[in-house]
PDB file of N, CA and C in Angstrom:
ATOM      1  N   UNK A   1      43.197  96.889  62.661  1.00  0.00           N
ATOM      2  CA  UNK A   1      43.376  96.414  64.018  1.00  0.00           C
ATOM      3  C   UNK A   1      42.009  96.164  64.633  1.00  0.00           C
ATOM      4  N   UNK A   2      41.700  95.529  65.573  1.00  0.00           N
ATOM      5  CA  UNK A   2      40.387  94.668  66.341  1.00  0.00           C
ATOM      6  C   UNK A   2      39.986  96.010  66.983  1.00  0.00           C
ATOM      7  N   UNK A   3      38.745  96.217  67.052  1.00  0.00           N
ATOM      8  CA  UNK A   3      38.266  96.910  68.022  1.00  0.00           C
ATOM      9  C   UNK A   3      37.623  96.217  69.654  1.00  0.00           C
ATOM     10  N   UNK A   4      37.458  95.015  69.302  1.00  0.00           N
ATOM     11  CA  UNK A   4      37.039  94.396  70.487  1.00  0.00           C
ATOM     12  C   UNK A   4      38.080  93.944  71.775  1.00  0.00           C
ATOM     13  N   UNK A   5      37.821  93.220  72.434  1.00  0.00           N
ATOM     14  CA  UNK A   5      38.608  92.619  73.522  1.00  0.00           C
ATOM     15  C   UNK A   5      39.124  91.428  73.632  1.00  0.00           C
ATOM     16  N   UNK A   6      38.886  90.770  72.096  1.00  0.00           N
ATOM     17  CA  UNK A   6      39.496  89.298  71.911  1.00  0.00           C
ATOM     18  C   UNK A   6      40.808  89.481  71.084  1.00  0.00           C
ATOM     19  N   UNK A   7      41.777  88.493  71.890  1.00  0.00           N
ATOM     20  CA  UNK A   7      43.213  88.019  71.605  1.00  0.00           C
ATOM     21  C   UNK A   7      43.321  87.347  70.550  1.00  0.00           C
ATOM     22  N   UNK A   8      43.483  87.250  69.357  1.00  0.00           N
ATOM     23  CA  UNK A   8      43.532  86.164  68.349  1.00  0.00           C
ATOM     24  C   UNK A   8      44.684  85.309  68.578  1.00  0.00           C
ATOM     25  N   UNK A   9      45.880  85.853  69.414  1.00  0.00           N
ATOM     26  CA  UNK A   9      46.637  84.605  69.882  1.00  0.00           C
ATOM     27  C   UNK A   9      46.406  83.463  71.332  1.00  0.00           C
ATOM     28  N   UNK A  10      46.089  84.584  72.179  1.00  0.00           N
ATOM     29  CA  UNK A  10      45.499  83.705  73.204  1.00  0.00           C
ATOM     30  C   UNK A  10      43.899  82.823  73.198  1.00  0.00           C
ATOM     31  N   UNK A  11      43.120  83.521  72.176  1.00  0.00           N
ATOM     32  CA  UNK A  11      41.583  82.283  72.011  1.00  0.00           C
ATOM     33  C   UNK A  11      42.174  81.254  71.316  1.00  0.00           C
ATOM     34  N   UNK A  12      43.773  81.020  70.739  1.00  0.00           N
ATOM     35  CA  UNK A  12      44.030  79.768  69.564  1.00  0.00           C
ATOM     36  C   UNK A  12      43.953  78.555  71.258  1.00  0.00           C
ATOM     37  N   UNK A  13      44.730  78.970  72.333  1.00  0.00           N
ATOM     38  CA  UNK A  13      45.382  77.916  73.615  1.00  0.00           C
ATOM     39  C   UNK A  13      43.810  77.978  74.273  1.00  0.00           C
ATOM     40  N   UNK A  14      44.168  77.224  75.548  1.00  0.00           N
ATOM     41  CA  UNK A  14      43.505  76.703  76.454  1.00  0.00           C
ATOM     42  C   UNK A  14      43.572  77.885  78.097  1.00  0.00           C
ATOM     43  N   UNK A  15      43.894  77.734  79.105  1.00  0.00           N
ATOM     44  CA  UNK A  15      44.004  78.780  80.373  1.00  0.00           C
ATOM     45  C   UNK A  15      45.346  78.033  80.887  1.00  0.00           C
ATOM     46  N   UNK A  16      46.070  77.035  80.812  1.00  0.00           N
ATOM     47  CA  UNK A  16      47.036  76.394  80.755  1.00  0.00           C
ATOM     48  C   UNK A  16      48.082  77.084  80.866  1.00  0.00           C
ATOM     49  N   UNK A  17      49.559  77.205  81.987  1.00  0.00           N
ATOM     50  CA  UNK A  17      49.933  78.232  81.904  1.00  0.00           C
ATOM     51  C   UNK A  17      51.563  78.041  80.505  1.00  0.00           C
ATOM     52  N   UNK A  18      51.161  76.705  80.654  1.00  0.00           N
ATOM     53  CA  UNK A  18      52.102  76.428  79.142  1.00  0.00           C
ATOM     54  C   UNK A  18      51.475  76.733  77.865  1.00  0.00           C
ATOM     55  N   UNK A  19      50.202  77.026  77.688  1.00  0.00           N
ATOM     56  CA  UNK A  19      50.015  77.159  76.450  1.00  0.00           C
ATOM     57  C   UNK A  19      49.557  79.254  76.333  1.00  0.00           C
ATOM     58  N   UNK A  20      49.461  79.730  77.580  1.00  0.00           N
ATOM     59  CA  UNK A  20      49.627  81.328  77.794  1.00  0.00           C
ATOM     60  C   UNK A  20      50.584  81.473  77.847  1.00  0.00           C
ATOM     61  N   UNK A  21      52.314  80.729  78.375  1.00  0.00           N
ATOM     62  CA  UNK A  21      53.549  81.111  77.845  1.00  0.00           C
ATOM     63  C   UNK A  21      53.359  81.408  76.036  1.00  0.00           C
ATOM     64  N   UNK A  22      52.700  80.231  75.732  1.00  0.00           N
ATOM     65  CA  UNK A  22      53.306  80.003  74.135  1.00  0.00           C
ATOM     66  C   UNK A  22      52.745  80.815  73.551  1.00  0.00           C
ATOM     67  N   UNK A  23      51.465  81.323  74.027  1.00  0.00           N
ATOM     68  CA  UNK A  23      50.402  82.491  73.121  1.00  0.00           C
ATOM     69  C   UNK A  23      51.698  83.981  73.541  1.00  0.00           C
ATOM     70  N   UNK A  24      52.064  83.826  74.486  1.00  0.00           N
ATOM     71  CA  UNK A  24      52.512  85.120  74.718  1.00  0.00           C
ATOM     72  C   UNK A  24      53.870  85.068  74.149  1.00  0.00           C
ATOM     73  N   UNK A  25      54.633  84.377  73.726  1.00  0.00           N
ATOM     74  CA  UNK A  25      55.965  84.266  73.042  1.00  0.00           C
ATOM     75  C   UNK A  25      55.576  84.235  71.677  1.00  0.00           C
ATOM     76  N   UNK A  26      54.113  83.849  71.136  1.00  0.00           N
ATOM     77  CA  UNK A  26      53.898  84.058  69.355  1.00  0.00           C
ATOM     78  C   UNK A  26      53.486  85.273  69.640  1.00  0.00           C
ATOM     79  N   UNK A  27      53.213  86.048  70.507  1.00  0.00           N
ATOM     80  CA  UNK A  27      52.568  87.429  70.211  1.00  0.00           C
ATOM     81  C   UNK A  27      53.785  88.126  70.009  1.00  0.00           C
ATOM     82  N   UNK A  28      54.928  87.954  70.572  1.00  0.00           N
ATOM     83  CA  UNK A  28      56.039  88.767  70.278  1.00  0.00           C
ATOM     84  C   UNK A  28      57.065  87.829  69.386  1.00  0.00           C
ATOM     85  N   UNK A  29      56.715  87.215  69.010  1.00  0.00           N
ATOM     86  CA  UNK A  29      57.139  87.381  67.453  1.00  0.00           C
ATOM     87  C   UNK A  29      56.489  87.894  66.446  1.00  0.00           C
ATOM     88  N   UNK A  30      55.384  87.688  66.528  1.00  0.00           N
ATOM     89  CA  UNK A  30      54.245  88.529  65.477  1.00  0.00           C
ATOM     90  C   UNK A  30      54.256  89.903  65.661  1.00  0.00           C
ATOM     91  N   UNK A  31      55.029  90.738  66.708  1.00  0.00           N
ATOM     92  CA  UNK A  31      55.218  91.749  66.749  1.00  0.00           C
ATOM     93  C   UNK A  31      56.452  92.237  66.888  1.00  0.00           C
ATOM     94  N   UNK A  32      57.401  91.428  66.708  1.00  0.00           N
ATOM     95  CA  UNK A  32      58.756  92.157  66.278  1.00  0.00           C
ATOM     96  C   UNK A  32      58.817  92.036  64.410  1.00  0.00           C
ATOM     97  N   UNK A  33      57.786  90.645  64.094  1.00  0.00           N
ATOM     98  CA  UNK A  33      57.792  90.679  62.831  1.00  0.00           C
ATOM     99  C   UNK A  33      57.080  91.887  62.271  1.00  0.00           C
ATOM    100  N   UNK A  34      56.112  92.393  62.643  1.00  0.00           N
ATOM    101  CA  UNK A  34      55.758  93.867  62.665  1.00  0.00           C
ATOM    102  C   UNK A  34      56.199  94.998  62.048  1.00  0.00           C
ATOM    103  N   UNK A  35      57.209  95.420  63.725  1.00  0.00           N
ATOM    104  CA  UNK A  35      58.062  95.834  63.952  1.00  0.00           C
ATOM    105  C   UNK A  35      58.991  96.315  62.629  1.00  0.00           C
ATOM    106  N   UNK A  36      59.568  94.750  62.683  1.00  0.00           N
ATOM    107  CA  UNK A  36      60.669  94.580  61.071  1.00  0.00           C
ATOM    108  C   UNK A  36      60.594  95.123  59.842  1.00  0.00           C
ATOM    109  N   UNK A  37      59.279  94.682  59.274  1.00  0.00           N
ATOM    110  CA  UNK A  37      58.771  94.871  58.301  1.00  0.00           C
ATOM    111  C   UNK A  37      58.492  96.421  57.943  1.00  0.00           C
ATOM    112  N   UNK A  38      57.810  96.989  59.284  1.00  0.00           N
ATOM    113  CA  UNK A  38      57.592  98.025  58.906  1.00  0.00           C
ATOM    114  C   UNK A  38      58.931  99.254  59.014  1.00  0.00           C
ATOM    115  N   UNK A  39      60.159  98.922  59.750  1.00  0.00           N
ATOM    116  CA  UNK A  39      61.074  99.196  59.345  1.00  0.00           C
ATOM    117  C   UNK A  39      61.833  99.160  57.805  1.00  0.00           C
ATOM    118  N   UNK A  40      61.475  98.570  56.958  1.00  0.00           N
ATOM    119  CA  UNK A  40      61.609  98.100  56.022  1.00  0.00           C
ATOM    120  C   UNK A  40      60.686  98.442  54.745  1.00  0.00           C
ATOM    121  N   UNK A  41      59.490  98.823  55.274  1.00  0.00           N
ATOM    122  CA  UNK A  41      58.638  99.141  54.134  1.00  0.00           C
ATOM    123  C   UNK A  41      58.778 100.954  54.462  1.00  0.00           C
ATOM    124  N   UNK A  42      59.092 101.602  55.544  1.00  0.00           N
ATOM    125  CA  UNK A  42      58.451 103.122  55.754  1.00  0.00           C
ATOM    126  C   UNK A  42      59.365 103.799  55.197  1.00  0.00           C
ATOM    127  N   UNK A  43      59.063 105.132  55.605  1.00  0.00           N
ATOM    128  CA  UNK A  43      59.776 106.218  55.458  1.00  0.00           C
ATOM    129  C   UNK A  43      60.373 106.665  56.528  1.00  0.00           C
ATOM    130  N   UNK A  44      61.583 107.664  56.325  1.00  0.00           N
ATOM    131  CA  UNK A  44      62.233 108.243  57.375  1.00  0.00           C
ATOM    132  C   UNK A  44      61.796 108.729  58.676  1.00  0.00           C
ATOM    133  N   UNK A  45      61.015 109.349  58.248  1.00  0.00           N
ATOM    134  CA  UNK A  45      60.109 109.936  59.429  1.00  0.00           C
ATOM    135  C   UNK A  45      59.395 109.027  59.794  1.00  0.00           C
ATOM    136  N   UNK A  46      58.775 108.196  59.021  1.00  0.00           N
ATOM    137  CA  UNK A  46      57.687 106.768  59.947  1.00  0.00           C
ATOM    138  C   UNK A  46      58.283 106.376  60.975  1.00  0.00           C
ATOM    139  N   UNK A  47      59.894 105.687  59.955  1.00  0.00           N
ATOM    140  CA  UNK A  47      60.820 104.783  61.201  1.00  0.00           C
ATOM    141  C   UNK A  47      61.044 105.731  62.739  1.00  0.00           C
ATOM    142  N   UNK A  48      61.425 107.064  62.172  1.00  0.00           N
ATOM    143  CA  UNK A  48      61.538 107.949  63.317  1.00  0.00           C
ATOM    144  C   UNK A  48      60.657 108.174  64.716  1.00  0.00           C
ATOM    145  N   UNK A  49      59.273 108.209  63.686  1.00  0.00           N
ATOM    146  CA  UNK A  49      58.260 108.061  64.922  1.00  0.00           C
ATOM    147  C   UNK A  49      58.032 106.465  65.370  1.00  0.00           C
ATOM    148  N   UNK A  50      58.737 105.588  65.277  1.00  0.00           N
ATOM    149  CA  UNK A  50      58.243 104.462  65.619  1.00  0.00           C
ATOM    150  C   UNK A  50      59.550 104.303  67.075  1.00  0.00           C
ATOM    151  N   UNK A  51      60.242 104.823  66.522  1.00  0.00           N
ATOM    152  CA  UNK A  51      61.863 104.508  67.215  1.00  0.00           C
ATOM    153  C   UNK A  51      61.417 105.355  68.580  1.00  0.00           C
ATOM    154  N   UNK A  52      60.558 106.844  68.033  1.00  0.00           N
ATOM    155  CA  UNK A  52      60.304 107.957  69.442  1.00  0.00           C
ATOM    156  C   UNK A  52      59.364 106.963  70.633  1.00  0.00           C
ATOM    157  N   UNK A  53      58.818 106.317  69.820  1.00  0.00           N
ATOM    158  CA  UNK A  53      57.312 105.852  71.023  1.00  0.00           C
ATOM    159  C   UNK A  53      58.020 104.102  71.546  1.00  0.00           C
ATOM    160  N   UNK A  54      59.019 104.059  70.618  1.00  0.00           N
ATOM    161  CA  UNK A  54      59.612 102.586  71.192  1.00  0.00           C
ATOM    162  C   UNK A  54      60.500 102.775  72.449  1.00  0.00           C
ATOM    163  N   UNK A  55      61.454 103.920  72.268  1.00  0.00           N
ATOM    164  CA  UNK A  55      62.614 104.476  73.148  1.00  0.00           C
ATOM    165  C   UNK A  55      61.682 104.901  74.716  1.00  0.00           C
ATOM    166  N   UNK A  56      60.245 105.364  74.635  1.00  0.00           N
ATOM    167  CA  UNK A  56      59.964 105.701  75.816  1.00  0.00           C
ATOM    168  C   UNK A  56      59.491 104.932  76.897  1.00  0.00           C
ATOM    169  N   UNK A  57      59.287 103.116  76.229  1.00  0.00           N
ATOM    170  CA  UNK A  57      59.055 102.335  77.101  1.00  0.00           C
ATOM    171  C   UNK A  57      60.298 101.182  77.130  1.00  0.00           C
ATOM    172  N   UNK A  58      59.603 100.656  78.224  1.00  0.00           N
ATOM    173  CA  UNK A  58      61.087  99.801  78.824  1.00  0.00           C
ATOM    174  C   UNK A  58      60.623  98.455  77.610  1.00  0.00           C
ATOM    175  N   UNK A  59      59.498  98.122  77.110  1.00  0.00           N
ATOM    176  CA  UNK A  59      59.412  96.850  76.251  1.00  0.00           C
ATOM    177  C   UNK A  59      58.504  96.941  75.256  1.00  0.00           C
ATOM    178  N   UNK A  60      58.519  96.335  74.068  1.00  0.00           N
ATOM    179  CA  UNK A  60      58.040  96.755  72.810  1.00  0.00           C
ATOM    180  C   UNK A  60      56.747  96.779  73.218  1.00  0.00           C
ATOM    181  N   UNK A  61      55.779  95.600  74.101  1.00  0.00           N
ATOM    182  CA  UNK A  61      54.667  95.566  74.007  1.00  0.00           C
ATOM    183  C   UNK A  61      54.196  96.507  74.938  1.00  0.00           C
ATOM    184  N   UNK A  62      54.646  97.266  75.874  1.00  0.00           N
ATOM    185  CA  UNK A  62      54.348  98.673  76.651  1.00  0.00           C
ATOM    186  C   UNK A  62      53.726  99.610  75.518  1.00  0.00           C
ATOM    187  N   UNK A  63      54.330  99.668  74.326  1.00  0.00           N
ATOM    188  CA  UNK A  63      54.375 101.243  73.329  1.00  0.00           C
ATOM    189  C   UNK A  63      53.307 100.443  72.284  1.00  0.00           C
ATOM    190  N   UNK A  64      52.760  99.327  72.124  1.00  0.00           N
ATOM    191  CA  UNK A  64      51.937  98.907  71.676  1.00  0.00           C
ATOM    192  C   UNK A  64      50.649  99.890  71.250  1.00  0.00           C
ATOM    193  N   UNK A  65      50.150 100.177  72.321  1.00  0.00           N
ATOM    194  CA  UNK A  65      48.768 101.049  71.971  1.00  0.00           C
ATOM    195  C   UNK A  65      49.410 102.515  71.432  1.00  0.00           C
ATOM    196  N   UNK A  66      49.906 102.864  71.540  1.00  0.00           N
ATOM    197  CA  UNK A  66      51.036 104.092  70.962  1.00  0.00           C
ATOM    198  C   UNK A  66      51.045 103.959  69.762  1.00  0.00           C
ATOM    199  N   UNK A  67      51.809 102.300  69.926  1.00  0.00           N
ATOM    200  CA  UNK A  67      52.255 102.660  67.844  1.00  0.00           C
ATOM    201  C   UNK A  67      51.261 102.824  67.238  1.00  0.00           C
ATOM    202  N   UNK A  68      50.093 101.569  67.711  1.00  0.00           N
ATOM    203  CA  UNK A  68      48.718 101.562  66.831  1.00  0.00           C
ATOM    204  C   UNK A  68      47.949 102.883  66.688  1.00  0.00           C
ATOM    205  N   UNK A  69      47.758 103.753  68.064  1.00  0.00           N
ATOM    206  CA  UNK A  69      47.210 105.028  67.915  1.00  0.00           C
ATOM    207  C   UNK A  69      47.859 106.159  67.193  1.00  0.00           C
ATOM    208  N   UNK A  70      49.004 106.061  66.845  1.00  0.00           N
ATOM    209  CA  UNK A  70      49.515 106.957  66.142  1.00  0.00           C
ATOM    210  C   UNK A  70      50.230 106.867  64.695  1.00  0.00           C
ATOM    211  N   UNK A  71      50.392 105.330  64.626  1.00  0.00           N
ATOM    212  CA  UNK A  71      51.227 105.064  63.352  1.00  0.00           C
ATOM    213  C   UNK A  71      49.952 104.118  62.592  1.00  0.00           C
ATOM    214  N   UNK A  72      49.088 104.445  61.664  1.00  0.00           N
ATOM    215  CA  UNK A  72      48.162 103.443  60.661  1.00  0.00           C
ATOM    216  C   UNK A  72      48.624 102.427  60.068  1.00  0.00           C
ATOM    217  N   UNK A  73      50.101 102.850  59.945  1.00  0.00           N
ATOM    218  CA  UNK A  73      50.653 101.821  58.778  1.00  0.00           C
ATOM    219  C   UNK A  73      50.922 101.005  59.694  1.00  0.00           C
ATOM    220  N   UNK A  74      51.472 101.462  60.658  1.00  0.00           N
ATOM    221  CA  UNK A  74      52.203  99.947  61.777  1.00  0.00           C
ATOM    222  C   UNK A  74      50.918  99.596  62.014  1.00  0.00           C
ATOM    223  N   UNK A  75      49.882 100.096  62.558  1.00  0.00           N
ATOM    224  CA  UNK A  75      48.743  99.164  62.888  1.00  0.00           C
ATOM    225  C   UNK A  75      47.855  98.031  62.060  1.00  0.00           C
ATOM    226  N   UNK A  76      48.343  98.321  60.388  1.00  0.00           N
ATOM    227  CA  UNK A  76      47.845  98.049  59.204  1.00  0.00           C
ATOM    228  C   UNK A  76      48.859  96.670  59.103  1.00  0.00           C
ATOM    229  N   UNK A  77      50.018  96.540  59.031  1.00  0.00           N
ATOM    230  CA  UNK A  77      51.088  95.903  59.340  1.00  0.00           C
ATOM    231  C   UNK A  77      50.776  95.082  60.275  1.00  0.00           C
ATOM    232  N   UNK A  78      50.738  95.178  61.125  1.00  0.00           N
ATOM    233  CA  UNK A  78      50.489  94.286  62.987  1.00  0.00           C
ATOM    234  C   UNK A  78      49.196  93.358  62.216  1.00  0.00           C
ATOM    235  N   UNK A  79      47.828  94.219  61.703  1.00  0.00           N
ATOM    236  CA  UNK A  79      46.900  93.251  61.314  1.00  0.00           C
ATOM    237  C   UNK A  79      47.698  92.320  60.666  1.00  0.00           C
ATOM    238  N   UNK A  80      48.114  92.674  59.277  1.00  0.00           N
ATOM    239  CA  UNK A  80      48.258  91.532  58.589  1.00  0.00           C
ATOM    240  C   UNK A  80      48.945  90.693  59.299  1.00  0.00           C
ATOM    241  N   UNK A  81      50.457  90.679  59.829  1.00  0.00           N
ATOM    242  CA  UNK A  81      50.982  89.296  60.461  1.00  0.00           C
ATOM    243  C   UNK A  81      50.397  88.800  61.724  1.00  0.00           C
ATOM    244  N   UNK A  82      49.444  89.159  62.143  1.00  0.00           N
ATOM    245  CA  UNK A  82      48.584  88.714  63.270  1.00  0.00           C
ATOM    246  C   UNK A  82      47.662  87.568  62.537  1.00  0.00           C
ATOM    247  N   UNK A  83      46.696  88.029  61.512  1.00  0.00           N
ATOM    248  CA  UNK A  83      46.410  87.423  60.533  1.00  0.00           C
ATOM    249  C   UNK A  83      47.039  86.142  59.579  1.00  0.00           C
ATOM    250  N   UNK A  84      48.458  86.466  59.138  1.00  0.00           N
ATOM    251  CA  UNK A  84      49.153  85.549  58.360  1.00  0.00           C
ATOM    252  C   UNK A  84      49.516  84.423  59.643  1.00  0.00           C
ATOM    253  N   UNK A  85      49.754  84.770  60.629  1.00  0.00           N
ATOM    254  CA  UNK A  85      49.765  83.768  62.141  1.00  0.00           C
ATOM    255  C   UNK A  85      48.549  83.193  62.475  1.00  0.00           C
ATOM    256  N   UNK A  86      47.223  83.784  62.419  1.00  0.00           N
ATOM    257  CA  UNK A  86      46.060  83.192  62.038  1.00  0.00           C
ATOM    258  C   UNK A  86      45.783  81.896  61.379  1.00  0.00           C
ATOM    259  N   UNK A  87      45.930  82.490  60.307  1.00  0.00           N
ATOM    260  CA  UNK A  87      46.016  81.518  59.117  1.00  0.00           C
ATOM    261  C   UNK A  87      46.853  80.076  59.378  1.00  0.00           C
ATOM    262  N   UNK A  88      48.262  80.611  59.332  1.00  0.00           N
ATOM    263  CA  UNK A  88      49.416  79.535  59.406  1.00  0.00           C
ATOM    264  C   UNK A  88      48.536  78.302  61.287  1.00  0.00           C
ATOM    265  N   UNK A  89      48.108  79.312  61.858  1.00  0.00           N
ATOM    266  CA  UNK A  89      47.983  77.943  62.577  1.00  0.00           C
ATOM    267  C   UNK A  89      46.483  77.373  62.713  1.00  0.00           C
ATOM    268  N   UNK A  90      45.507  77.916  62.016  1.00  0.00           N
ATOM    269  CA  UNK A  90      44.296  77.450  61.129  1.00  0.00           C
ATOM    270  C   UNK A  90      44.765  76.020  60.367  1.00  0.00           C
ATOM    271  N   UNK A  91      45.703  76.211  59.891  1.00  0.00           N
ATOM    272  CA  UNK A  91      45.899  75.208  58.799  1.00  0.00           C
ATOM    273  C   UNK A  91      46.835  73.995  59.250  1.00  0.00           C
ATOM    274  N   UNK A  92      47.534  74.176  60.645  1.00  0.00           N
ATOM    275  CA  UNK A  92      48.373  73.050  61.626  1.00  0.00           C
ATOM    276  C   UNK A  92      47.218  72.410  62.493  1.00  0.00           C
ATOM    277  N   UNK A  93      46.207  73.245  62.885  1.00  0.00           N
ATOM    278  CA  UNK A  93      45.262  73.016  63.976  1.00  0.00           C
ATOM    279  C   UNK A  93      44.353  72.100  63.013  1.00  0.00           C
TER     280      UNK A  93
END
């Protein structure tokens, strides 16, 4: 995961408030794809703690710094499809 203060979905747009809708609707797909995956790759207890820190906010991207601070793998996960979204629009752009 980034340690800095840059968006890799919002530096792809402009300040435009149609193209900060669109950065902010690929960010949550890139993070339910996440999400998914890592439902899918963990263990019982992973999914468990992911479900505890999801249930305490009202929206996935609230528990964001949560999952990353406490779950490696989800944060390990989040890189890559942040990345594979990278890529994919590297190569449209």
């Amino acid at each position: 995961m980034q340690d800095d203060t840059t968006n890799p979905i919002t530096d792809l747009v402009d300040d435009s408030d149609e193209e900060l809708d669109f950065a902010q609707e690929a960010g949550m797909v890139i993070l339910e794809s996440a999400i998914t995956r890592f439902v899918l790759e963990a263990d019982d207890e992973e999914v468990q703690a992911l479900e505890t820190i999801l249930s305490a906010h009202d929206i996935a991207t609230d528990a964001l710094p949560k999952l990353v601070e406490n779950i490696p793998r989800f944060a390990d996960i989040l890189s890559e499809e942040m990345e594979g979204f990278q890529k994919q629009a590297d190569e449209i752009v």
